[in-house]
PDB file of N, CA and C in Angstrom:
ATOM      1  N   UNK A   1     -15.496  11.083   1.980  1.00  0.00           N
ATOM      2  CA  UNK A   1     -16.485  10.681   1.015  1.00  0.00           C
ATOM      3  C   UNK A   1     -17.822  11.301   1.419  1.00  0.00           C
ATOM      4  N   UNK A   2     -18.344  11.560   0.439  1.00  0.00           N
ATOM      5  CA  UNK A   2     -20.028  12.506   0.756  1.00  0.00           C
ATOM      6  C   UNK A   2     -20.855  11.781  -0.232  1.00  0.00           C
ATOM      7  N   UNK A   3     -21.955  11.469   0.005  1.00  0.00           N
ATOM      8  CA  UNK A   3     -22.657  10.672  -0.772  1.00  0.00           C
ATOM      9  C   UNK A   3     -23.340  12.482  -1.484  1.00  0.00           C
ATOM     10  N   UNK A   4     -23.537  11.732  -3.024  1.00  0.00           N
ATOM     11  CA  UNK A   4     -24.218  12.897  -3.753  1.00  0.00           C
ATOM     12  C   UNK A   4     -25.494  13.630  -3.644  1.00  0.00           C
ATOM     13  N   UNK A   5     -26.038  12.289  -3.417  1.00  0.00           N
ATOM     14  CA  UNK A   5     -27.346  12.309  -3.273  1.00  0.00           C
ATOM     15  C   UNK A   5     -28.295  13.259  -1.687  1.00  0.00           C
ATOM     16  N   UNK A   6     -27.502  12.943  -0.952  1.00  0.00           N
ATOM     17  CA  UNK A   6     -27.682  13.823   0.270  1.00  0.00           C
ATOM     18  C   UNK A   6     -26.292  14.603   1.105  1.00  0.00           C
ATOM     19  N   UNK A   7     -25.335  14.239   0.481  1.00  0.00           N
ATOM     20  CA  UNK A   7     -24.377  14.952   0.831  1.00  0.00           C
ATOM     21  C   UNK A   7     -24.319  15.137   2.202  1.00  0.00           C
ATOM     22  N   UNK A   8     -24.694  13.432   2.534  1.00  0.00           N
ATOM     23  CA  UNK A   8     -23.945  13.504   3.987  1.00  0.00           C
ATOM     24  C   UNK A   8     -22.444  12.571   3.949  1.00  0.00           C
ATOM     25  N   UNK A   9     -21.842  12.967   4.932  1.00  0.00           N
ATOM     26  CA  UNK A   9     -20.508  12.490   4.928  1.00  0.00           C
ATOM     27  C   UNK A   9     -20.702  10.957   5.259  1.00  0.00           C
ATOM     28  N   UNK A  10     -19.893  10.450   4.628  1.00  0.00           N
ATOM     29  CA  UNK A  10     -20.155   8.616   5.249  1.00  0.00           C
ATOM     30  C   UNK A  10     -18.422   7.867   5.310  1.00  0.00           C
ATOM     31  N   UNK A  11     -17.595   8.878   5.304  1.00  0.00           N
ATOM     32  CA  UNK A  11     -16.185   8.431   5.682  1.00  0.00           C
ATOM     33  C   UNK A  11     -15.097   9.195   4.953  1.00  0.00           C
ATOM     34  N   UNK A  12     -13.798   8.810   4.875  1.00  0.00           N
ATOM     35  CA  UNK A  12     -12.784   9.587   4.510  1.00  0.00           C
ATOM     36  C   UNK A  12     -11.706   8.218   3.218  1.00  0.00           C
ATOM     37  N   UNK A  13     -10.914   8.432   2.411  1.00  0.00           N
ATOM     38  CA  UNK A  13     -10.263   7.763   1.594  1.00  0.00           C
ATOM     39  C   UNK A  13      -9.212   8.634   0.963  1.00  0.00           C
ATOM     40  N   UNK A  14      -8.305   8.612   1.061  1.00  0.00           N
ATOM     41  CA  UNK A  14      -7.199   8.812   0.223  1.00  0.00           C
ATOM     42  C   UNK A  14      -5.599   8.755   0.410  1.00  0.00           C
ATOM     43  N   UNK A  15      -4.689   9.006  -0.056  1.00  0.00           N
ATOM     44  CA  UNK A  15      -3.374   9.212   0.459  1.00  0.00           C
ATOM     45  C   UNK A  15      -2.879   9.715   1.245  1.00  0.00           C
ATOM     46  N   UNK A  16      -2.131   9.239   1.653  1.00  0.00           N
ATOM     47  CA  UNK A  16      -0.976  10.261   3.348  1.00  0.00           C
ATOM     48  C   UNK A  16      -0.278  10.018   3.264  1.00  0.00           C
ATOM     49  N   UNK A  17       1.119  10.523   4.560  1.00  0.00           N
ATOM     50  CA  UNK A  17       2.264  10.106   4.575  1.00  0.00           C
ATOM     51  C   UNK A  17       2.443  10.772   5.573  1.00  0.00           C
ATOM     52  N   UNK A  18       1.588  10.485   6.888  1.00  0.00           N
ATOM     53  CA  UNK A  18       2.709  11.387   8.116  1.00  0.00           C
ATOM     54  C   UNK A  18       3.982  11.256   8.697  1.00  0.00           C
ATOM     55  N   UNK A  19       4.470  12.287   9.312  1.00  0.00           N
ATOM     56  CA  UNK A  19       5.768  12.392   9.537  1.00  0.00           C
ATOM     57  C   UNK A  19       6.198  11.206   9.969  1.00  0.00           C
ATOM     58  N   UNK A  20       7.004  10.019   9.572  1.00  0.00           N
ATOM     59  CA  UNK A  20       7.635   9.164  10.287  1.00  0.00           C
ATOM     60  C   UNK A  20       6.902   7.279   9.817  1.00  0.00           C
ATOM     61  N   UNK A  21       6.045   7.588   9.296  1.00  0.00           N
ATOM     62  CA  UNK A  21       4.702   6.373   8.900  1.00  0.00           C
ATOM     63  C   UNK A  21       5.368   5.490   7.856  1.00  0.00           C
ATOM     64  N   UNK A  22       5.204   4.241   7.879  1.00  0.00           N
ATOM     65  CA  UNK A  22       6.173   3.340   7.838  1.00  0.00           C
ATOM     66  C   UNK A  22       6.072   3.371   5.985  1.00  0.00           C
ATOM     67  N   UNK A  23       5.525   4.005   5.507  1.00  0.00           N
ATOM     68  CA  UNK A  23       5.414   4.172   4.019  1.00  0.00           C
ATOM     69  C   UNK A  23       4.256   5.107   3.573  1.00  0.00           C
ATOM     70  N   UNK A  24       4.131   5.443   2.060  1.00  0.00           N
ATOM     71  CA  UNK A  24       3.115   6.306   1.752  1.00  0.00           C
ATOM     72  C   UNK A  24       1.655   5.667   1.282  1.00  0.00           C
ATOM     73  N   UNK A  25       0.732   5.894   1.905  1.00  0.00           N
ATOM     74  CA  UNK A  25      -0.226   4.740   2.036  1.00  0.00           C
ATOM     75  C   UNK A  25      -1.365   5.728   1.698  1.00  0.00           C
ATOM     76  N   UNK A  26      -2.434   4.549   0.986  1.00  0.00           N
ATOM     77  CA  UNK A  26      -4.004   5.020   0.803  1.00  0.00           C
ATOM     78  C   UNK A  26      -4.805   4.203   2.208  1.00  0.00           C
ATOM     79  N   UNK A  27      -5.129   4.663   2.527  1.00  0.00           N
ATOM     80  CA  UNK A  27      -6.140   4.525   3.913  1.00  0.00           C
ATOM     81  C   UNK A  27      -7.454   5.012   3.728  1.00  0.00           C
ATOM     82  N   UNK A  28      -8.167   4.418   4.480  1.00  0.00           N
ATOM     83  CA  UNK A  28      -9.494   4.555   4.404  1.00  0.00           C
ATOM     84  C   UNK A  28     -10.414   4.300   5.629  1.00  0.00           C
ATOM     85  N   UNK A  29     -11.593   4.664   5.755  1.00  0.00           N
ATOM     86  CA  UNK A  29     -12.501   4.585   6.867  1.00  0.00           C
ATOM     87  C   UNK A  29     -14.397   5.372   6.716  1.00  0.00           C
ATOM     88  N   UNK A  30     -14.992   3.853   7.122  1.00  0.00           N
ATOM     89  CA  UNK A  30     -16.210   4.322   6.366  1.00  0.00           C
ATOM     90  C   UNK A  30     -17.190   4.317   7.683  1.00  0.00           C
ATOM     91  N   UNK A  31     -18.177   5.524   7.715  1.00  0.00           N
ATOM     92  CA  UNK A  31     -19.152   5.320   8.847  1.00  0.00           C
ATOM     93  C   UNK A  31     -19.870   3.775   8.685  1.00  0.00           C
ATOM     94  N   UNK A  32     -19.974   3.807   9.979  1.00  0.00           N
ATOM     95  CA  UNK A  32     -20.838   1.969   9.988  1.00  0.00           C
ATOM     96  C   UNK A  32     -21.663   1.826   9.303  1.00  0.00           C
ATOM     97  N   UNK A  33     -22.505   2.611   8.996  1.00  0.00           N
ATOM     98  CA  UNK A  33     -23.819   2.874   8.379  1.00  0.00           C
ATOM     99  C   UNK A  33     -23.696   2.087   6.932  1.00  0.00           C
ATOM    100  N   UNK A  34     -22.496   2.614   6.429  1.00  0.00           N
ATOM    101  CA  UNK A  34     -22.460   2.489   4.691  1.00  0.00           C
ATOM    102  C   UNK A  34     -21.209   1.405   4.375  1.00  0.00           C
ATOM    103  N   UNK A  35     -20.874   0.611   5.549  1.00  0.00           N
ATOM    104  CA  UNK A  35     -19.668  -0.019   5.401  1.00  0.00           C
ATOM    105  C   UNK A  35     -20.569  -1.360   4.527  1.00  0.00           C
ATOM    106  N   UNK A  36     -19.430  -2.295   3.264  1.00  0.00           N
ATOM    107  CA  UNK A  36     -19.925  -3.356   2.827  1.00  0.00           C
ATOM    108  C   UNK A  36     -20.791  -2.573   1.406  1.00  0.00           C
ATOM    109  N   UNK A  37     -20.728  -1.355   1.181  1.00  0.00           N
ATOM    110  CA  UNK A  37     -21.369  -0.727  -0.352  1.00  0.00           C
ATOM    111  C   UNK A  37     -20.439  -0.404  -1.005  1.00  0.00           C
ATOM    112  N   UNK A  38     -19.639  -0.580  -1.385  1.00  0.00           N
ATOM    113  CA  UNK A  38     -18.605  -0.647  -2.374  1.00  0.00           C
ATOM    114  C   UNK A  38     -18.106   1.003  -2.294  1.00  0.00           C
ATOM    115  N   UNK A  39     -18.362   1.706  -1.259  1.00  0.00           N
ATOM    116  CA  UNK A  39     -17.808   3.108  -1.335  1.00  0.00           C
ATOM    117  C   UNK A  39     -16.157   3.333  -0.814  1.00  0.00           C
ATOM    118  N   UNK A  40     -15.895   2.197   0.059  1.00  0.00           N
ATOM    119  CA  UNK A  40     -14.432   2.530   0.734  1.00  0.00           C
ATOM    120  C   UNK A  40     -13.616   2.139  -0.849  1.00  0.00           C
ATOM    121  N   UNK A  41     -14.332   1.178  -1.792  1.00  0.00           N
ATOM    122  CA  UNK A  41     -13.356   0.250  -2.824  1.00  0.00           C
ATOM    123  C   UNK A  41     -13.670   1.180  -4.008  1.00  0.00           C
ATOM    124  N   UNK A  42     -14.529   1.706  -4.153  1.00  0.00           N
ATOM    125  CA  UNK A  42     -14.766   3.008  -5.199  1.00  0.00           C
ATOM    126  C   UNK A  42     -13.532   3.848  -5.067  1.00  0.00           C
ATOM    127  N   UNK A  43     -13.891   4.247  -3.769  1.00  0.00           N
ATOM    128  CA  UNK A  43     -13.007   5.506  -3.336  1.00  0.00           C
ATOM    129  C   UNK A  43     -11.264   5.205  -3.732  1.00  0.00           C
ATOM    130  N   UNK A  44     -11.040   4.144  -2.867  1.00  0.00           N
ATOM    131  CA  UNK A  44      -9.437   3.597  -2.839  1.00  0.00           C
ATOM    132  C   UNK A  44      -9.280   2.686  -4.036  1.00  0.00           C
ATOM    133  N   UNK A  45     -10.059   2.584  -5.012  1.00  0.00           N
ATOM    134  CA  UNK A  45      -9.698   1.954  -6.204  1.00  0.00           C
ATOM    135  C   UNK A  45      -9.143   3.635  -6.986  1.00  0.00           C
ATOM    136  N   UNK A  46     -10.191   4.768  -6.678  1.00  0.00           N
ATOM    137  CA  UNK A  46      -9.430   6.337  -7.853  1.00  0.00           C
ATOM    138  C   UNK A  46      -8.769   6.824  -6.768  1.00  0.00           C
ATOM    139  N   UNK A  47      -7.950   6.338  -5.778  1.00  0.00           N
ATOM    140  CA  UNK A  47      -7.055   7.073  -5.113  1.00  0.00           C
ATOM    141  C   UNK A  47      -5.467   6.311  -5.428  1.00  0.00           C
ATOM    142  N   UNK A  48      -5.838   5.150  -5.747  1.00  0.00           N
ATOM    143  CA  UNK A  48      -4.645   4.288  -6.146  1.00  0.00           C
ATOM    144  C   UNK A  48      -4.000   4.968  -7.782  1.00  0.00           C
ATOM    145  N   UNK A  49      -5.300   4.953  -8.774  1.00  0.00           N
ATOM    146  CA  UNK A  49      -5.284   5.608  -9.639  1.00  0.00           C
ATOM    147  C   UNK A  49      -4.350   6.744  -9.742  1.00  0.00           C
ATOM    148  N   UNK A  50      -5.019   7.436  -8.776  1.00  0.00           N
ATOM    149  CA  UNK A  50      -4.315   8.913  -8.831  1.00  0.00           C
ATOM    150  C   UNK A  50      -2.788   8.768  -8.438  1.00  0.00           C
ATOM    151  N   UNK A  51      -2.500   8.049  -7.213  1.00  0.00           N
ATOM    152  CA  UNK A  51      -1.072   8.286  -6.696  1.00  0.00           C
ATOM    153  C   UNK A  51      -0.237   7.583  -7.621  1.00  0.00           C
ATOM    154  N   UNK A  52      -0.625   6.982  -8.250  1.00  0.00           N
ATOM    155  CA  UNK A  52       0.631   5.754  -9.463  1.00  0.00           C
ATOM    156  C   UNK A  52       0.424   6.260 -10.648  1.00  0.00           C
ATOM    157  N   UNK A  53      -0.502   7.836 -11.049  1.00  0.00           N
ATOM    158  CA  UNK A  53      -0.789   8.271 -12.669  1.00  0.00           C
ATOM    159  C   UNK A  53       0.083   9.605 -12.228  1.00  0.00           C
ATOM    160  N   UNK A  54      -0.903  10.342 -11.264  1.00  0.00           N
ATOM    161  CA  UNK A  54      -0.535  11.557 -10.965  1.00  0.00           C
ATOM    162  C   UNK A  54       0.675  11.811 -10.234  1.00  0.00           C
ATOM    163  N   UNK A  55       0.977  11.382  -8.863  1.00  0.00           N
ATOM    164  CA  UNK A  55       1.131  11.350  -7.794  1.00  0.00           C
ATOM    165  C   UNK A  55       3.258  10.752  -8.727  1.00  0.00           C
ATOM    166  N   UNK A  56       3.051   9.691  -9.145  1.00  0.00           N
ATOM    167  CA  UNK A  56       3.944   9.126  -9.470  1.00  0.00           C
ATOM    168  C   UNK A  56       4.674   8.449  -8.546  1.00  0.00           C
ATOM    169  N   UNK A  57       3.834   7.681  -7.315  1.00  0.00           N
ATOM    170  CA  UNK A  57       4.741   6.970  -6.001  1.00  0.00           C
ATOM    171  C   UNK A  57       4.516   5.602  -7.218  1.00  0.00           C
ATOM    172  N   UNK A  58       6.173   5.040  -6.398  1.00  0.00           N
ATOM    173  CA  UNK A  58       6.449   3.598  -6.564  1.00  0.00           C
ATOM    174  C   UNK A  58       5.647   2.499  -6.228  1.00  0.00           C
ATOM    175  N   UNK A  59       5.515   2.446  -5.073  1.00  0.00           N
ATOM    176  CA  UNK A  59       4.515   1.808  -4.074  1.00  0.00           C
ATOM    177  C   UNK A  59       3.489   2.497  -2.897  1.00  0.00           C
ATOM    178  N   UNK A  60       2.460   1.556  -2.814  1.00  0.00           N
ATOM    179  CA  UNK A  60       1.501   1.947  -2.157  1.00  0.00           C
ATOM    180  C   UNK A  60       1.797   0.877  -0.934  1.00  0.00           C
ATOM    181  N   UNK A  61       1.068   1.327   0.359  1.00  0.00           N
ATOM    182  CA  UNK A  61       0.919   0.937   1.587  1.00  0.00           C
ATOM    183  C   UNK A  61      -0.536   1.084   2.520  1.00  0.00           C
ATOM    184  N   UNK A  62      -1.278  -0.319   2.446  1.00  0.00           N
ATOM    185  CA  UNK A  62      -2.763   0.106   3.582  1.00  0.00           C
ATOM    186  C   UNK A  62      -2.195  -0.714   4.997  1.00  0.00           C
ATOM    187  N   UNK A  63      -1.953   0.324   6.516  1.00  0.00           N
ATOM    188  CA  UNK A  63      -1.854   0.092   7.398  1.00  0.00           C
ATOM    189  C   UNK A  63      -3.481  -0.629   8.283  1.00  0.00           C
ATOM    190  N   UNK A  64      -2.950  -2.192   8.291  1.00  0.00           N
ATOM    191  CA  UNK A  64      -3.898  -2.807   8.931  1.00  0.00           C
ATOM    192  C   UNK A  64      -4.049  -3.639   9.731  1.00  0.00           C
ATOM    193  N   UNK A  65      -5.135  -3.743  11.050  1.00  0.00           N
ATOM    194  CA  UNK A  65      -5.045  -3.877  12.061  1.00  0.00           C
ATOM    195  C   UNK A  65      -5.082  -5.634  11.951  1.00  0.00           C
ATOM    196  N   UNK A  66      -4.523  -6.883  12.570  1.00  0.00           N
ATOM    197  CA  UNK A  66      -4.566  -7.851  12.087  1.00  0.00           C
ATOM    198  C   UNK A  66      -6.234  -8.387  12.231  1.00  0.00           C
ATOM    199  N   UNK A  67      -6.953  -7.852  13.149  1.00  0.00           N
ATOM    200  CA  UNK A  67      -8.297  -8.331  13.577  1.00  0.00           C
ATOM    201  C   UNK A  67      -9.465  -7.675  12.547  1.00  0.00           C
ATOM    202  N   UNK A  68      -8.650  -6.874  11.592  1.00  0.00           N
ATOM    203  CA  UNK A  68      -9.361  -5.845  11.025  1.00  0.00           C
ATOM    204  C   UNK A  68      -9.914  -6.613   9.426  1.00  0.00           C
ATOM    205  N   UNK A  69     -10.882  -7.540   9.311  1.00  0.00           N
ATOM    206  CA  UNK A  69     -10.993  -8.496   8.182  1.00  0.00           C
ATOM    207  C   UNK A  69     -11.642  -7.779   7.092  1.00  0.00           C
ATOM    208  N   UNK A  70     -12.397  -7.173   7.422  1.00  0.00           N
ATOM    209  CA  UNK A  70     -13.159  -6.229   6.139  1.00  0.00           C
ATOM    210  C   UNK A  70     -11.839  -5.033   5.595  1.00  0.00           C
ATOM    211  N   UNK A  71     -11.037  -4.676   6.292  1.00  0.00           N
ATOM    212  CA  UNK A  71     -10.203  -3.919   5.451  1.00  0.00           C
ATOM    213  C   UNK A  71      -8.956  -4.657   4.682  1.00  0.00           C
ATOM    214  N   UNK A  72      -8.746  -6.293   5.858  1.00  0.00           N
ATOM    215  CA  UNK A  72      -7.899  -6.952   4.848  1.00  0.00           C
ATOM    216  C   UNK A  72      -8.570  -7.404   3.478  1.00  0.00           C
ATOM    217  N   UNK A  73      -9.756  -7.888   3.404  1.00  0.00           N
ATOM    218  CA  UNK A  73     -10.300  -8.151   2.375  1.00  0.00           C
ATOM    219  C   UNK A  73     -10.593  -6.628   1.281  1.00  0.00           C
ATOM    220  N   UNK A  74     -10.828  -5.511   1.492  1.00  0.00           N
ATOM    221  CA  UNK A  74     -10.760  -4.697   0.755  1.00  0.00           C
ATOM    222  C   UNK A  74      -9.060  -4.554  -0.121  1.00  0.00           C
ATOM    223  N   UNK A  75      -7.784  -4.760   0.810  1.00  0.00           N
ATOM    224  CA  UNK A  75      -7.255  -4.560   0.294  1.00  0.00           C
ATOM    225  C   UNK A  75      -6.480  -5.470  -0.679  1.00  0.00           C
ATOM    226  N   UNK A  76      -6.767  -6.979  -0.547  1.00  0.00           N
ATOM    227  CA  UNK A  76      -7.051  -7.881  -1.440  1.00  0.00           C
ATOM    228  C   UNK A  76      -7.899  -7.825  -2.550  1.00  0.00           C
ATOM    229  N   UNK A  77      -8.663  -7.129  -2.619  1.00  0.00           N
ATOM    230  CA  UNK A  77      -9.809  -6.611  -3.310  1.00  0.00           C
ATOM    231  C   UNK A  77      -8.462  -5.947  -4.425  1.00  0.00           C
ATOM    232  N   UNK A  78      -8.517  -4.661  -4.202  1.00  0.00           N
ATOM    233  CA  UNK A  78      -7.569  -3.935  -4.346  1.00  0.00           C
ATOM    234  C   UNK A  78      -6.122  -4.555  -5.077  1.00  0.00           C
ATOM    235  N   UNK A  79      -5.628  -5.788  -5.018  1.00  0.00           N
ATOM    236  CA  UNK A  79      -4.964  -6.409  -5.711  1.00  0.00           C
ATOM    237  C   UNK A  79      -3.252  -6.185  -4.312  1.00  0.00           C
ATOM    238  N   UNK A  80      -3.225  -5.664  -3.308  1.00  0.00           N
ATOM    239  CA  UNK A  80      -2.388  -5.312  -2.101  1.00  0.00           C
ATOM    240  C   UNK A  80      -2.135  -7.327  -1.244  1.00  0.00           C
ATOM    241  N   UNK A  81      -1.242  -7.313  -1.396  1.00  0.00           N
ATOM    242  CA  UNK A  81      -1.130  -8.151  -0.400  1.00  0.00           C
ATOM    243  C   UNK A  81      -0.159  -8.156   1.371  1.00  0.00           C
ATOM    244  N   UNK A  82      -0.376  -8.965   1.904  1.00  0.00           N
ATOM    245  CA  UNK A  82       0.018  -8.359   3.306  1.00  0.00           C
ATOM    246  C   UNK A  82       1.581  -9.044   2.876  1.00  0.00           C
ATOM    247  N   UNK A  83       2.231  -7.836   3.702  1.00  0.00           N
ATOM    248  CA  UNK A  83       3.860  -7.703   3.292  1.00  0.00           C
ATOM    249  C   UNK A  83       4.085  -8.035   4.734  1.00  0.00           C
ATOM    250  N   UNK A  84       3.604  -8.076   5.961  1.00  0.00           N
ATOM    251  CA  UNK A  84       3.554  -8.733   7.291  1.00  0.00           C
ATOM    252  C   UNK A  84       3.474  -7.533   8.318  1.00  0.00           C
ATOM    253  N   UNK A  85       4.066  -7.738   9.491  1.00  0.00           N
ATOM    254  CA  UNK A  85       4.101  -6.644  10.675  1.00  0.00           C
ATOM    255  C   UNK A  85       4.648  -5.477  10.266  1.00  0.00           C
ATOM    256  N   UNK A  86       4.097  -4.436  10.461  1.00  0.00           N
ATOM    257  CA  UNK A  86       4.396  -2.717  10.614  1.00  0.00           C
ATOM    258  C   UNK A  86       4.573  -2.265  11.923  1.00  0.00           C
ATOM    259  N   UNK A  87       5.400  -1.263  12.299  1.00  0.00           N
ATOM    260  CA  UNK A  87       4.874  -0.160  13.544  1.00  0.00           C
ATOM    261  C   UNK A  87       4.774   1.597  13.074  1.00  0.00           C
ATOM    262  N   UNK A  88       3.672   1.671  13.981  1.00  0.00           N
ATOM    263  CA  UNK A  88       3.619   2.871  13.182  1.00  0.00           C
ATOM    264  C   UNK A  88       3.762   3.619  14.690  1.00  0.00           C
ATOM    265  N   UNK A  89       4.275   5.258  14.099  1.00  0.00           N
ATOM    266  CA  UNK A  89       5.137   6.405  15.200  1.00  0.00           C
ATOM    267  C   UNK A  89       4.024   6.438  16.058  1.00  0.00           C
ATOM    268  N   UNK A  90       4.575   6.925  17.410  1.00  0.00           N
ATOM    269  CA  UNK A  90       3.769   7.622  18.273  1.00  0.00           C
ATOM    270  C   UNK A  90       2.590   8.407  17.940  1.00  0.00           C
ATOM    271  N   UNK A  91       1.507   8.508  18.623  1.00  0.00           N
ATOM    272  CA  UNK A  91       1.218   7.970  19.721  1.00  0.00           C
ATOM    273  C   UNK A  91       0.236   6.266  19.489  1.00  0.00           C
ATOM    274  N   UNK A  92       0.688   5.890  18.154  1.00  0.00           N
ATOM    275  CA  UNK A  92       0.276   4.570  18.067  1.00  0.00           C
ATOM    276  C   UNK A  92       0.894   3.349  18.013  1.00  0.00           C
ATOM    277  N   UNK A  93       2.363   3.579  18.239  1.00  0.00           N
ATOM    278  CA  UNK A  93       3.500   2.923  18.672  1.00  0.00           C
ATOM    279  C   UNK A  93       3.074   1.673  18.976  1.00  0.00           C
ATOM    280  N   UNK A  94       2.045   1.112  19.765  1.00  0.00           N
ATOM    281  CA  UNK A  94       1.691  -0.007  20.675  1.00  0.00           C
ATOM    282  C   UNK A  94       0.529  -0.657  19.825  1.00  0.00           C
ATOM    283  N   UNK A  95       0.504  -0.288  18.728  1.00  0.00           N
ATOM    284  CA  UNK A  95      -0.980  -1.006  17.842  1.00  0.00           C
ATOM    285  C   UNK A  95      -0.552  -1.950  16.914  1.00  0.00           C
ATOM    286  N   UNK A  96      -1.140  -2.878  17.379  1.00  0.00           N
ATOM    287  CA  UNK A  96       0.131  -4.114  16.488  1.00  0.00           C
ATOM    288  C   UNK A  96      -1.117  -3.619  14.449  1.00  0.00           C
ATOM    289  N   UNK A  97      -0.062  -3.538  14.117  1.00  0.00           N
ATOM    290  CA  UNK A  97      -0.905  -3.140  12.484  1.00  0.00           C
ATOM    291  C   UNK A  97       0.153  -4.167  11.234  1.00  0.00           C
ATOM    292  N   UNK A  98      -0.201  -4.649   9.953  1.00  0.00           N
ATOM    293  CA  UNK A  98       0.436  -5.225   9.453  1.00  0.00           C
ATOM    294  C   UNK A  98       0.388  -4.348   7.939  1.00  0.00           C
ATOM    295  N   UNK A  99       1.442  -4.376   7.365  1.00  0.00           N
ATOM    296  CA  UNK A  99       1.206  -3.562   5.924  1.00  0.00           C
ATOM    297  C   UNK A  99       0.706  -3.970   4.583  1.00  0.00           C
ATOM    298  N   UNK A 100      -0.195  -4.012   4.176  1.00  0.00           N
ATOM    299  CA  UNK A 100      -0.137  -4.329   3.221  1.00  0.00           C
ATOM    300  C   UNK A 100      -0.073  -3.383   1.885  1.00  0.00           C
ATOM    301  N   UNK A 101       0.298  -4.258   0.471  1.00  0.00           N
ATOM    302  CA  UNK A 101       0.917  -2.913  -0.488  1.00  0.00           C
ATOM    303  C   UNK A 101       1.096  -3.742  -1.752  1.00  0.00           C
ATOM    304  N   UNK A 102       1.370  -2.837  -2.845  1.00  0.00           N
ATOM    305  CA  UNK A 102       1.692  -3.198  -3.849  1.00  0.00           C
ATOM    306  C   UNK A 102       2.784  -2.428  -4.679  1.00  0.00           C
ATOM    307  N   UNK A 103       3.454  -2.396  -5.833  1.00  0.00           N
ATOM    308  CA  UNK A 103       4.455  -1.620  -6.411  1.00  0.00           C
ATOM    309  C   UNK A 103       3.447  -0.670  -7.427  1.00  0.00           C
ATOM    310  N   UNK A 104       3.670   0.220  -8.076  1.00  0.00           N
ATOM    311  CA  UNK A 104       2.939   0.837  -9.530  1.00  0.00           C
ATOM    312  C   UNK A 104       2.594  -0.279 -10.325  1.00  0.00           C
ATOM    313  N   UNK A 105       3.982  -1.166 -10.761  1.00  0.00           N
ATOM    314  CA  UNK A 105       3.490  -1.891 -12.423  1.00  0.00           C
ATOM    315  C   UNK A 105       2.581  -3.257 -11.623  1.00  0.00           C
ATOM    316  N   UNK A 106       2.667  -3.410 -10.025  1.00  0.00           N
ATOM    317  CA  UNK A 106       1.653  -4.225 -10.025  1.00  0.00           C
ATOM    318  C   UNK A 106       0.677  -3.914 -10.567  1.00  0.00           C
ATOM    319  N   UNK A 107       0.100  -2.568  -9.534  1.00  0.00           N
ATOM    320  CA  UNK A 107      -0.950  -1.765 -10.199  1.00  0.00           C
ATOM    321  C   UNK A 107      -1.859  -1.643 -11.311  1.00  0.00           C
ATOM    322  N   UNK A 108      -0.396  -1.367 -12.282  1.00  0.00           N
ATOM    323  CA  UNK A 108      -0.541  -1.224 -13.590  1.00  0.00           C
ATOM    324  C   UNK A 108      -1.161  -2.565 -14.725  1.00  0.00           C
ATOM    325  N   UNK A 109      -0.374  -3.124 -14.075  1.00  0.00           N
ATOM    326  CA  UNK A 109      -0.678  -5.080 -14.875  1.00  0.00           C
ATOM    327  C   UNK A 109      -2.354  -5.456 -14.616  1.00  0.00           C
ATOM    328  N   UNK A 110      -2.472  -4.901 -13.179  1.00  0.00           N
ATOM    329  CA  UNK A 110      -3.981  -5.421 -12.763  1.00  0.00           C
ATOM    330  C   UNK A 110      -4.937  -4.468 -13.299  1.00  0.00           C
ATOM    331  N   UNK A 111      -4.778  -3.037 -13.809  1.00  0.00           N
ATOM    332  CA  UNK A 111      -5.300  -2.831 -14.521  1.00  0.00           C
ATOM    333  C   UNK A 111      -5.532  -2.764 -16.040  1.00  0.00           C
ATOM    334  N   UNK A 112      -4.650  -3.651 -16.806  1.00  0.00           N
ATOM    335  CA  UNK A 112      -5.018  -3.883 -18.130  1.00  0.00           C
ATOM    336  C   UNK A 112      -6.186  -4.285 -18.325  1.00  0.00           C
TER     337      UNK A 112
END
């Protein structure tokens, strides 16, 4: 994410799927600076968009840390609820993370 206005960078948002990752997930991460301005939920509200219009995945997946409250609440935000414990591949094997996610026509319903 780059803010327009000065086009400095203030974090990253969108889809992945690395080799082995416990599903295909929108993830996100915002410099401290700008965290709590609606830019991580901007961002991962037209990235959800994209992967369930464009993209055509079934379900979505945000890998999250259980201590991690501002991203569980974003992804509640988001309409994702926690589906419980994940592990994700090496070399993060040992990070306890929990998944949360939704299907497309959830998606879809919450955006009528």
């Amino acid at each position: 994410m780059i803010r327009r206005d000065t086009g400095e960078w203030i974090g990253r948002t969108g889809p992945w799927q690395p080799e082995e990752w416990p599903g295909m997930e929108i993830g996100w991460g915002v410099a401290r600076a700008y965290t709590g301005q609606g830019y991580a939920y901007e961002a991962a509200e037209a990235s959800m968009d994209y992967v369930f219009e464009v993209l055509r995945w079934d379900r979505v997946i945000h890998t999250i840390a259980p201590d991690n409250i501002a991203s569980q609440k974003l992804a509640a935000r988001l309409g994702s609820v926690n589906l419980g414990p994940s592990r994700l591949p090496a070399p993060f094997a040992d990070a306890p993370v929990d998944a949360w996610g939704q299907s497309r026509q959830q998606w879809q319903e919450r955006r009528k």
